[in-house]
Protein backbone atom coordinates (compact mmCIF):
# COMPACT_ATOMS: atom_id res chain seq x y z
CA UNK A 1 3.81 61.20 29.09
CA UNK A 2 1.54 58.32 29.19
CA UNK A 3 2.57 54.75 30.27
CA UNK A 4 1.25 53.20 27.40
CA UNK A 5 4.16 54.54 25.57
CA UNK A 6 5.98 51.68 27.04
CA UNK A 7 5.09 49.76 23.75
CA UNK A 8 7.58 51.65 21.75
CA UNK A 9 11.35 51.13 20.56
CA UNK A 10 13.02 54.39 19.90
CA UNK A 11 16.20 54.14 17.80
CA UNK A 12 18.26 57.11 17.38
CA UNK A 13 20.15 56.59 14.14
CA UNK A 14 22.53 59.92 14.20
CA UNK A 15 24.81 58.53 11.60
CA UNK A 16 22.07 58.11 8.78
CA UNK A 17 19.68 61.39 10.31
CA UNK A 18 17.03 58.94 10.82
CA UNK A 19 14.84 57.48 13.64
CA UNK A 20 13.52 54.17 13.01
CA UNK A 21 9.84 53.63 15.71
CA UNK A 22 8.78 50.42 16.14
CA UNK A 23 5.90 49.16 18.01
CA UNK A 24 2.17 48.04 17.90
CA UNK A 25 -0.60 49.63 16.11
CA UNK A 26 -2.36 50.37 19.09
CA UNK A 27 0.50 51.54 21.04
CA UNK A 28 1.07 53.51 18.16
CA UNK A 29 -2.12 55.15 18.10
CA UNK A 30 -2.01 55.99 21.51
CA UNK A 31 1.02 57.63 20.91
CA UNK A 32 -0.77 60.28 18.43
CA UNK A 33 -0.31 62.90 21.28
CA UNK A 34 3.09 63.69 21.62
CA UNK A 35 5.55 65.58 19.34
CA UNK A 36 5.11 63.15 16.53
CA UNK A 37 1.53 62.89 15.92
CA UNK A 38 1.00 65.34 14.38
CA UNK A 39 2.95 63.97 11.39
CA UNK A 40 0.76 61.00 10.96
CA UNK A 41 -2.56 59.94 11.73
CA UNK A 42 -3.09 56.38 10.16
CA UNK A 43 -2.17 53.35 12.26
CA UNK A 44 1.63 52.31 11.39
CA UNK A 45 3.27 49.24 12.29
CA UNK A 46 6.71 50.56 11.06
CA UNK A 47 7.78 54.54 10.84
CA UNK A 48 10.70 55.85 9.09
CA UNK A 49 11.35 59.31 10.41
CA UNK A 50 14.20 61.69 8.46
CA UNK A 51 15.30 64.44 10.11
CA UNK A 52 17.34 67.25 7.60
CA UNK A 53 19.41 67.84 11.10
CA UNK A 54 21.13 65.92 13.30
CA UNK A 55 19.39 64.37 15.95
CA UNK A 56 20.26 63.98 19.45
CA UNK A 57 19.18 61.56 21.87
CA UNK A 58 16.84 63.05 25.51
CA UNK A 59 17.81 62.80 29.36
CA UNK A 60 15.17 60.14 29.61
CA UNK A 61 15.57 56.79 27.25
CA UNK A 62 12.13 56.29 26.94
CA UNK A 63 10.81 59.37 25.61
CA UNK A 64 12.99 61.17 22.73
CA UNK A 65 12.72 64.57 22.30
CA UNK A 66 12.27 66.20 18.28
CA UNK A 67 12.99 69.13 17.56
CA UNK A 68 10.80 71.04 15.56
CA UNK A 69 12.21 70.69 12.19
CA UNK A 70 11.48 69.32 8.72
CA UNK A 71 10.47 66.41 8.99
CA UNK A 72 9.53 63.20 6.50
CA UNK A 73 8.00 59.77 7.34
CA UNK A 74 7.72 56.72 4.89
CA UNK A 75 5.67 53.79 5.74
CA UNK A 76 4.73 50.81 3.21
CA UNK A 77 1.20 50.79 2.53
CA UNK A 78 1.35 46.83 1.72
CA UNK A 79 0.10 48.20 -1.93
CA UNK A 80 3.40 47.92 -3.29
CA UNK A 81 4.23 51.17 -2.83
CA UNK A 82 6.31 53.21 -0.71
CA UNK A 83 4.30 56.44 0.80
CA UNK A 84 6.33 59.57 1.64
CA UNK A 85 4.38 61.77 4.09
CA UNK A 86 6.22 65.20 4.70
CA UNK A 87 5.70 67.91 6.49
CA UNK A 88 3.41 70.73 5.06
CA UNK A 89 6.74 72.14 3.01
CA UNK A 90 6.89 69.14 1.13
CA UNK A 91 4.94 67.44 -1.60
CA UNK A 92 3.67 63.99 -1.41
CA UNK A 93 5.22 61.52 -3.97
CA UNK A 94 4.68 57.94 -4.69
CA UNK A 95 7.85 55.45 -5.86
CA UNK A 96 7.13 51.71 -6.20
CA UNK A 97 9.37 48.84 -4.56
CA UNK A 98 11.09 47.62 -7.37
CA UNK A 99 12.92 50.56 -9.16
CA UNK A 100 15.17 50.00 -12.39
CA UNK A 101 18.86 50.99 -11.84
CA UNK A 102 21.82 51.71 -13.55
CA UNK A 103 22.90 47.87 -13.20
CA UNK A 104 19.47 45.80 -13.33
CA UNK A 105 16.71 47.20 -16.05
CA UNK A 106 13.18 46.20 -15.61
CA UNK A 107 13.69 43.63 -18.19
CA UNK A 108 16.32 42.01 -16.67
CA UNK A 109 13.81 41.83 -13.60
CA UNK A 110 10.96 40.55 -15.53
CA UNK A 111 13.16 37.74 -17.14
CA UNK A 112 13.67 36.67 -13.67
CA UNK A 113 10.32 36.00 -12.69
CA UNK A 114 9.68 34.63 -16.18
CA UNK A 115 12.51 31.97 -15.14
CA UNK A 116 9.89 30.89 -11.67
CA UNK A 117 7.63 30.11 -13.87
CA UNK A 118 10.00 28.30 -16.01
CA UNK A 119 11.28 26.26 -13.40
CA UNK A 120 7.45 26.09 -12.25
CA UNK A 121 6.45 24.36 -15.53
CA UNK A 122 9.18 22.20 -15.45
CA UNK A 123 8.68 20.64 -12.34
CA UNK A 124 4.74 20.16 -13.35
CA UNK A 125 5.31 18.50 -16.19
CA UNK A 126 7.82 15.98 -15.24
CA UNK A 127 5.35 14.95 -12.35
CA UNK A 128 2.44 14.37 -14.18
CA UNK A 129 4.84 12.31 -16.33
CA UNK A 130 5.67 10.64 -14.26
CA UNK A 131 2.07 10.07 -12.69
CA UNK A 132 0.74 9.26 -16.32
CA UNK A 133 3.43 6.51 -16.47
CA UNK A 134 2.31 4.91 -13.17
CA UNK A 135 -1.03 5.23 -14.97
CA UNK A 136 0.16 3.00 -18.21
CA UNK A 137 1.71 0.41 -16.03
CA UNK A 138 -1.08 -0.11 -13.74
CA UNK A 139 -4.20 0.23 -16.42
CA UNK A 140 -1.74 -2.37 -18.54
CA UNK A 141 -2.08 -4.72 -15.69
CA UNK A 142 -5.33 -4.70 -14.08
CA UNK A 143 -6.64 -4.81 -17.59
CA UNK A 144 -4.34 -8.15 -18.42
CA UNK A 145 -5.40 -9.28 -14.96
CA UNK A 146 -9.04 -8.90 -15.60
CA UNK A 147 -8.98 -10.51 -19.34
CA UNK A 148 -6.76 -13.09 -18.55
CA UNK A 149 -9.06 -13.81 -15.09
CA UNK A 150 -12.54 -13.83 -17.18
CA UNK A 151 -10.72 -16.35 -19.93
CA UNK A 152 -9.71 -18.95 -17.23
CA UNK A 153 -13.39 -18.77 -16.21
CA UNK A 154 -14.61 -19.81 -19.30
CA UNK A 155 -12.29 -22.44 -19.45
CA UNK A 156 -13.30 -23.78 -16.92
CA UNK A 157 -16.92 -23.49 -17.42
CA UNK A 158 -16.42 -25.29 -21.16
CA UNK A 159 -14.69 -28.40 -19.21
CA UNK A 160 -17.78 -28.37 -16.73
CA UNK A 161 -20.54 -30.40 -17.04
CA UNK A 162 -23.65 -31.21 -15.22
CA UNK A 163 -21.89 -28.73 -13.18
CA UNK A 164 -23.88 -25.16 -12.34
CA UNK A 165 -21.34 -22.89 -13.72
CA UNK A 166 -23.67 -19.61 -13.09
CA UNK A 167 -21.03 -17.70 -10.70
CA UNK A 168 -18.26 -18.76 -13.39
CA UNK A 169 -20.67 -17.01 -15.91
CA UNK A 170 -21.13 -14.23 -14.22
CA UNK A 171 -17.36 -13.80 -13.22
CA UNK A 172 -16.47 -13.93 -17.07
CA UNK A 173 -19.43 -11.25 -18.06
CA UNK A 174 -18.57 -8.98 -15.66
CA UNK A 175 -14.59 -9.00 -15.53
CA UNK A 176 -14.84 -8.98 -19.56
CA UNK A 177 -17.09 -6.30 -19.59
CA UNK A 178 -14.81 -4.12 -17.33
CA UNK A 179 -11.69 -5.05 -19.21
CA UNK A 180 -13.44 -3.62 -22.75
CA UNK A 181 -14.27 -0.28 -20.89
CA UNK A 182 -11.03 0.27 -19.21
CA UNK A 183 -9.89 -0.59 -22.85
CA UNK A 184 -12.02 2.07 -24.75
CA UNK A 185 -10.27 4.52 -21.81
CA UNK A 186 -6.79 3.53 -22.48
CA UNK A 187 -7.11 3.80 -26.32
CA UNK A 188 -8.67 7.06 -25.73
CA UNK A 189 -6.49 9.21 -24.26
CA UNK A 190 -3.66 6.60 -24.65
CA UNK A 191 -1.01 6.87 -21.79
CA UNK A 192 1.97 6.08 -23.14
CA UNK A 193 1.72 8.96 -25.56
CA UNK A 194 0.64 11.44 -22.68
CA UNK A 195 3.58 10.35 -21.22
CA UNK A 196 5.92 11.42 -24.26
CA UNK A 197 3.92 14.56 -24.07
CA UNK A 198 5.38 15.27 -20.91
CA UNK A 199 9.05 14.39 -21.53
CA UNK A 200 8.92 16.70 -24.47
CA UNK A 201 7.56 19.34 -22.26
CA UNK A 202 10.11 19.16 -19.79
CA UNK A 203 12.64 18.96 -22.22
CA UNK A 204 11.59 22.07 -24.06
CA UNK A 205 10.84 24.27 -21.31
CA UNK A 206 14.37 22.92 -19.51
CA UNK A 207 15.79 24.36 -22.88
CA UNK A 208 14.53 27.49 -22.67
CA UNK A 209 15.40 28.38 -18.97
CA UNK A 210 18.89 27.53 -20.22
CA UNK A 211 18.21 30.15 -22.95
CA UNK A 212 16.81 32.96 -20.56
CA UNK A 213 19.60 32.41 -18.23
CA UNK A 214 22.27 32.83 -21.28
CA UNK A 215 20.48 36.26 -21.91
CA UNK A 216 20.90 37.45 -18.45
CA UNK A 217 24.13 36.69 -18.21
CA UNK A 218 26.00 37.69 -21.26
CA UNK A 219 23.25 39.67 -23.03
CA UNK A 220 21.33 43.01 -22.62
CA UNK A 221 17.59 41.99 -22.30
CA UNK A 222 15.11 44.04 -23.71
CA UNK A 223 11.46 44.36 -23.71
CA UNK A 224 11.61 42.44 -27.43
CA UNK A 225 13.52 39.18 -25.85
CA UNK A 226 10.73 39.83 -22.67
CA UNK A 227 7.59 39.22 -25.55
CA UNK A 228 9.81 36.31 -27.08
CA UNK A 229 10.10 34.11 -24.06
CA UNK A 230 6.76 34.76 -22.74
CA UNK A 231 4.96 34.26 -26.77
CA UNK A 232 7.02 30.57 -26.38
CA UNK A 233 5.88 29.75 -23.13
CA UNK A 234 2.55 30.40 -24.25
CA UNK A 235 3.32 28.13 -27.16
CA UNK A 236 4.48 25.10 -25.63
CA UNK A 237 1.57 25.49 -23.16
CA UNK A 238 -1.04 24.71 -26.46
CA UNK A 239 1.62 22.27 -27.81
CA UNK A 240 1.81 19.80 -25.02
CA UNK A 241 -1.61 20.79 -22.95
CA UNK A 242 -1.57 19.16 -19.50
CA UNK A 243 -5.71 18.83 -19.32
CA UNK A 244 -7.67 16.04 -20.68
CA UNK A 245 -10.87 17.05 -20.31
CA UNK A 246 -12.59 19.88 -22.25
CA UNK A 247 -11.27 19.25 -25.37
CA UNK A 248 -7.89 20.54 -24.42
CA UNK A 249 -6.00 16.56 -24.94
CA UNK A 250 -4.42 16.46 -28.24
CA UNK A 251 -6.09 14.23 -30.74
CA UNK A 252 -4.58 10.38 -30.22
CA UNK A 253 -5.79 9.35 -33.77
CA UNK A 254 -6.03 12.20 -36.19
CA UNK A 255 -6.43 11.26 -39.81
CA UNK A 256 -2.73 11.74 -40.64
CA UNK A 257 0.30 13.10 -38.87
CA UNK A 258 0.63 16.32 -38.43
CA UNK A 259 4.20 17.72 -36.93
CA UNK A 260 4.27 19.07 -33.22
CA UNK A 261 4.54 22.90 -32.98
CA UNK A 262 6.51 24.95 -29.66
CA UNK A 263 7.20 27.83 -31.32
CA UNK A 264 5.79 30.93 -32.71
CA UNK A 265 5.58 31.01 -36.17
CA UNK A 266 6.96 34.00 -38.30
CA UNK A 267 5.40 35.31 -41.28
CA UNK A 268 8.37 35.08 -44.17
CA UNK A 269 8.56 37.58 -46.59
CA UNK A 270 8.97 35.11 -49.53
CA UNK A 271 8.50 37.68 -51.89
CA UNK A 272 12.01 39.12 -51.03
CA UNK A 273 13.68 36.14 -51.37
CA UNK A 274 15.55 37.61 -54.88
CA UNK A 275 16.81 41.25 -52.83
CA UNK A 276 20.01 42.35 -52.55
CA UNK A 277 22.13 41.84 -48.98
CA UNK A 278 24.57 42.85 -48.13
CA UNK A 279 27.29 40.64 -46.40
CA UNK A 280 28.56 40.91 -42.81
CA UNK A 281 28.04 39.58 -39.22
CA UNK A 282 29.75 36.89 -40.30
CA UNK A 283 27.50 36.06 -43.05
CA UNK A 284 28.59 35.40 -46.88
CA UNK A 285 27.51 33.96 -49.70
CA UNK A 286 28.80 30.69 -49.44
CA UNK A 287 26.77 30.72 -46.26
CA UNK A 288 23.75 31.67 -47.11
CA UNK A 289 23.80 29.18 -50.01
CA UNK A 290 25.19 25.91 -47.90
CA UNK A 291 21.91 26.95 -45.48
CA UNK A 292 19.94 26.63 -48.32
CA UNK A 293 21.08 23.24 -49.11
CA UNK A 294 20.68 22.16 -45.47
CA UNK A 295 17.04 23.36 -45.99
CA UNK A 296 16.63 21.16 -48.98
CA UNK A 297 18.27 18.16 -47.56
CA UNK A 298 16.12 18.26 -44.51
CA UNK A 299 12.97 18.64 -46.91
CA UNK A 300 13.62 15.98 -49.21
CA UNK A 301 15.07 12.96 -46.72
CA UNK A 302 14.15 13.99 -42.74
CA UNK A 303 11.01 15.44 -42.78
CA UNK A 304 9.29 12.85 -45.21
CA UNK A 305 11.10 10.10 -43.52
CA UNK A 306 9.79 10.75 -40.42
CA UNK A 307 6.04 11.47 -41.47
CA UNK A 308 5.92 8.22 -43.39
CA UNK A 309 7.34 6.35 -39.90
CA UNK A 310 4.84 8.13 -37.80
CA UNK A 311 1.64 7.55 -40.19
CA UNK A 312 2.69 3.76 -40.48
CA UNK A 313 2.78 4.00 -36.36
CA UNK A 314 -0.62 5.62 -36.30
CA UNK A 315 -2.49 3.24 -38.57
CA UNK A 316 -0.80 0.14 -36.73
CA UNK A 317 -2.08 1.81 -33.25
CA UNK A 318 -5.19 2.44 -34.93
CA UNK A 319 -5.59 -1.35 -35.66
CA UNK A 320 -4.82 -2.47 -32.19
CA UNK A 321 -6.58 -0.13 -30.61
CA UNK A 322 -10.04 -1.39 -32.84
CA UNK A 323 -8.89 -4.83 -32.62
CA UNK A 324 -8.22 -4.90 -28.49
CA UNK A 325 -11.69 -3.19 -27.83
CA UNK A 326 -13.55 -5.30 -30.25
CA UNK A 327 -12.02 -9.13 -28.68
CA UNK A 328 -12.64 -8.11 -25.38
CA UNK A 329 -16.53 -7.15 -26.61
CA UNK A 330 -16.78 -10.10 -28.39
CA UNK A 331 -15.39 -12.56 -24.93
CA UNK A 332 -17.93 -10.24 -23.16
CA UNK A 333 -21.02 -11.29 -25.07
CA UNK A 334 -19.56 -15.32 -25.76
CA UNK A 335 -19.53 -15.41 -22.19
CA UNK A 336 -23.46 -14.96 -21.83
CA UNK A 337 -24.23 -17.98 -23.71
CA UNK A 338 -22.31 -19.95 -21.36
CA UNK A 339 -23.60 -22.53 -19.77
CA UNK A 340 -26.60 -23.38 -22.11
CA UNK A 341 -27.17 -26.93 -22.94
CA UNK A 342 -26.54 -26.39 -27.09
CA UNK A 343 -24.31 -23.75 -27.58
CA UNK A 344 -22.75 -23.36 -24.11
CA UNK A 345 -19.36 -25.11 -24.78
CA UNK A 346 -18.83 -23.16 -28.16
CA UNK A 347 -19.68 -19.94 -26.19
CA UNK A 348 -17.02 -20.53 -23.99
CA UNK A 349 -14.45 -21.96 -26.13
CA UNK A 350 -14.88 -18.51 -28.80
CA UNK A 351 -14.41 -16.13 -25.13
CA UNK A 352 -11.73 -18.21 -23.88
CA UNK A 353 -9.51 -17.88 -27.29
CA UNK A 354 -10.99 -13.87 -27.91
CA UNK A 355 -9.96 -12.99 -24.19
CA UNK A 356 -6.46 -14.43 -24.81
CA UNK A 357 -5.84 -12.84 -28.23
CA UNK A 358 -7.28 -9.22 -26.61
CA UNK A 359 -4.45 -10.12 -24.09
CA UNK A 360 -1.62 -10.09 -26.38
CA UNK A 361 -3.15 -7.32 -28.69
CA UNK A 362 -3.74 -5.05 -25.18
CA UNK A 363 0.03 -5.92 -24.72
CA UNK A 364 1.65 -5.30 -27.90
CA UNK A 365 -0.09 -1.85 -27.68
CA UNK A 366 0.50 -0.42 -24.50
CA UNK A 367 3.56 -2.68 -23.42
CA UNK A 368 5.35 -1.71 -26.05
CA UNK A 369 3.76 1.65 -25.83
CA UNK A 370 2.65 2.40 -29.47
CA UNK A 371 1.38 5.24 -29.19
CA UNK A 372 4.83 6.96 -27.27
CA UNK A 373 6.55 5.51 -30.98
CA UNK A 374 4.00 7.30 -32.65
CA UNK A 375 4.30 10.61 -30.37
CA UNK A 376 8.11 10.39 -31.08
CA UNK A 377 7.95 10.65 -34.77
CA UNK A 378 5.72 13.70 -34.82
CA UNK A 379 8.10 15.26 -32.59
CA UNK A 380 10.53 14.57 -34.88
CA UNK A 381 8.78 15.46 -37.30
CA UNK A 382 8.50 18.91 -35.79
CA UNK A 383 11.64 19.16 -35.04
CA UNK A 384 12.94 18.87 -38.27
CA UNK A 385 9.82 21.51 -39.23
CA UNK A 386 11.51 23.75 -36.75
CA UNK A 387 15.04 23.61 -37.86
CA UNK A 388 13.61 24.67 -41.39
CA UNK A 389 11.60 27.44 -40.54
CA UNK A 390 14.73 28.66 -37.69
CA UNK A 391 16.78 28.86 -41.37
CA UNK A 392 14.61 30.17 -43.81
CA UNK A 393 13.15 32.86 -41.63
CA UNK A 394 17.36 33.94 -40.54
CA UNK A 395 17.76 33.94 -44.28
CA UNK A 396 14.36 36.39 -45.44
CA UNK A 397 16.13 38.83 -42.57
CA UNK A 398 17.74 41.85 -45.51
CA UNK A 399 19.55 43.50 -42.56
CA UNK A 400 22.32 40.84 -41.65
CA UNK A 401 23.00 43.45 -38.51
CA UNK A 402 19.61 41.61 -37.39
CA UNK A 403 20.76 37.79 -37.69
CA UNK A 404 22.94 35.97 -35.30
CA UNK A 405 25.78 36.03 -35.91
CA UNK A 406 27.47 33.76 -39.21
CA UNK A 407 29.46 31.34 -37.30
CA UNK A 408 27.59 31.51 -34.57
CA UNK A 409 24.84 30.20 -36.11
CA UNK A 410 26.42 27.44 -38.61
CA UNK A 411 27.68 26.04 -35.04
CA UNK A 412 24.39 25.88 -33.46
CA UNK A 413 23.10 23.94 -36.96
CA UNK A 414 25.94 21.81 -37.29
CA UNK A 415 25.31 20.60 -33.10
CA UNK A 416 21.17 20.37 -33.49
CA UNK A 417 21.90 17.77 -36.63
CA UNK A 418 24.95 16.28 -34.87
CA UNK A 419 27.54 17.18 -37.26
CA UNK A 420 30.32 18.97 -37.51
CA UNK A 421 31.27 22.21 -39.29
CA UNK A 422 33.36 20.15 -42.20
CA UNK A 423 30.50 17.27 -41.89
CA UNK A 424 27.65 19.97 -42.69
CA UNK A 425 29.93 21.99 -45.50
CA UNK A 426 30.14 18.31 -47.25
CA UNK A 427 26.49 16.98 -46.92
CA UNK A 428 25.54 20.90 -48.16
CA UNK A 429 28.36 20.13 -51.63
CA UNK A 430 26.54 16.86 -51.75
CA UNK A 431 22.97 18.49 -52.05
CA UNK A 432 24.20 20.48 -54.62
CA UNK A 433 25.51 18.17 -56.95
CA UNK A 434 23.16 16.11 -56.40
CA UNK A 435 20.50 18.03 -57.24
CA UNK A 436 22.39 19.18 -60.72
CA UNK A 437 22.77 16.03 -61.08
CA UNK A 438 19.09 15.41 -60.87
CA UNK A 439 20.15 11.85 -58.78
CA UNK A 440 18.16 11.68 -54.86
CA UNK A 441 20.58 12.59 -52.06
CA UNK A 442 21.45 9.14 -50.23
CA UNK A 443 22.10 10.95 -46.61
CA UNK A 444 20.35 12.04 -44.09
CA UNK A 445 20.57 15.86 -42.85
CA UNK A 446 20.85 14.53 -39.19
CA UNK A 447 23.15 11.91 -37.61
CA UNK A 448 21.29 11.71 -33.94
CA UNK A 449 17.51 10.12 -35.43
């Protein structure tokens, strides 16, 4: 026996036939010598010896005696993996860490780490929220400050006379010409509406940890619900993008409005819509045909509502946003002319009255955050695009063993339009008479928006 065996911790576990060996790597290798070298000749840092025989324990505490017997050892590689080195009657075989049992499958498992990365994305959007808020607040102000700043200059330089009024002149260019660029960077990516981004974001992937947890808990996952919740992840990831450079922001003044999208779309088998089905799960007729009014309802008042709102809110943003830059250009260049013994007065009394209307416009549009109303309504928008496509593509499904269940889902339509079940039955009777009626449907399909 050597002393530098002194490193070691030798527990006897006779109850479980094993012997756990702690210790250093270099004690360890030192200890390559003795009876239990020979089963291993790596450096360890933790041993699990089995023994197919009870063990028993030596005279001396500090060196155990093993019998010559069959004998295993499993050591983790840090791969991963567990390694089971035997003796030279046994075969070597490779199990990983995480196993599936009887009680948790491997999509269960998955759906748990799918749920960090939920909570991950919530968490990341709500701060950069709430960052791109502090953003709107403070741009808003410094810009006001800097407009409002450069105007009282030229005030005071048209009241001047015989007076050099070259710092004042100065002052004005250069606090007018930093207001218009701050301005062409606020109406570009437009922080209000980033903001709304955000909310949504949160919102949406909040919703769907709820969803994941519901699954776990009263459901049996599969590898199908596993593709689901990771293809609308990836959805609401290209939805709401949190990058502004590289082309990844969303477009803050596209040509018309065009609804938000978070989740995958399904191709519908339109062609089918005339098969036969047959009833069950809760489904019937009646169903099936007070969905299809729902559908219409939400086509013909919600969904053109709300684009007509949101294209009125991008053309007004698109006016202020022109109309902010262009004042605060035109103070900028009234303000060189200052000073000059002709046109000097003018000069300053056109950037003194431009820098205060660029004021107000610069406040109308990011105070009362324009482009957030605008975000709103194609979110809406969306939405009601969602709740459409969720129906139609549950009605193209032939096998009704497929769909959620009837009630079940009337329920979850009746909640997401803030109705009730007798509420949604009537506005359903309503869209059929008044469609054989040929008369427009006075009500909305939701009562929340």
């Amino acid at each position: 026996m050597k002393e530098s065996i002194y490193g070691f911790i030798f527990k006897l576990c006779c109850s479980t036939r094993s012997l756990i060996v702690i210790g250093s790597s270099v004690a360890i290798n030192e200890a390559l010598e003795f009876p239990l070298g020979f089963l291993y000749k790596k450096t360890l840092f933790v041993s699990h010896l089995k023994e197919e025989q009870p063990c028993h324990m030596a005279s001396s505490p500090s060196v155990p005696k093993v019998s010559n017997q069959n004998l295993s050892e499993e050591f983790n590689t840090g791969d991963g993996f567990i390694n089971t080195i035997p003796n030279e009657k046994c075969a070597v075989t490779t199990t990983p860490l995480l196993q599936e049992t009887s009680s948790v499958s491997m999509a269960t498992m998955q759906l748990y780490a799918i749920l960090e990365t939920v909570a991950d994305r919530v968490e990341m959007h709500k701060n950069i929220g709430n960052q791109r808020e502090n953003w709107n607040t403070l741009l808003l102000n410094s810009t006001n400050m800097m407009i409002l700043t450069a105007a009282t200059m030229a005030g005071v330089t048209a009241t001047s006379h015989g007076v050099s009024v070259l710092g004042l002149k100065l002052g004005s260019i250069l606090l007018f010409s930093g207001a218009t660029a701050t301005l062409v960077i606020m109406n570009k990516i437009q922080p209000s509406q980033l903001v709304e981004e955000q909310r949504k974001a949160t919102k949406l992937f909040k919703q769907l940890g709820s969803q994941v947890q519901t699954l776990i808990t009263v459901g049996s996952p599969s590898k199908e619900d596993v593709k689901g919740v990771m293809a609308k992840i990836l959805v609401i990831d290209k939805a709401y993008p949190l990058a502004l450079l590289g082309g990844a922001m969303l477009e803050k003044f596209p040509e018309s409005l065009e609804h938000a999208v978070w989740w995958p779309r399904n191709e519908s088998q339109k062609e089918n819509i005339n098969r036969k089905v047959e009833m069950g799960n809760g489904w019937t007729k009646e169903l099936e045909s007070e969905m299809r009014e729902i559908v219409e309802v939400i086509k013909r008042k919600d969904s053109q509502d709300y684009e007509r709102l949101g294209n009125k809110a991008l053309k007004i943003n698109k006016v202020l946003a022109t109309s902010g830059t262009l004042l605060t250009g035109i103070a900028a260049l009234a303000s060189t002319f200052m000073g000059s013994s002709n046109i000097g007065p003018w000069a300053a009394t056109v950037a003194t009255i431009t820098g205060a209307l660029a004021s107000a416009v610069n406040t109308f549009e990011h105070g009362g955050q324009v482009g957030m109303v605008f975000e709103m309504y194609r979110n809406n928008a969306g939405f009601f695009k969602y709740m459409q496509e969720s129906i139609e593509s549950t009605l193209d499904e032939s096998d009704v063993k497929k769909r959620e269940h009837g009630a079940l889902f009337e329920m979850k339509v009746a909640l997401q339009l803030g109705r009730s079940l007798s509420q949604l039955r009537n506005l359903a009777k309503k869209s059929t008479y008044s469609r054989i009626e040929g008369i427009p449907i006075d009500e909305f399909a939701s009562n929340l928006f």
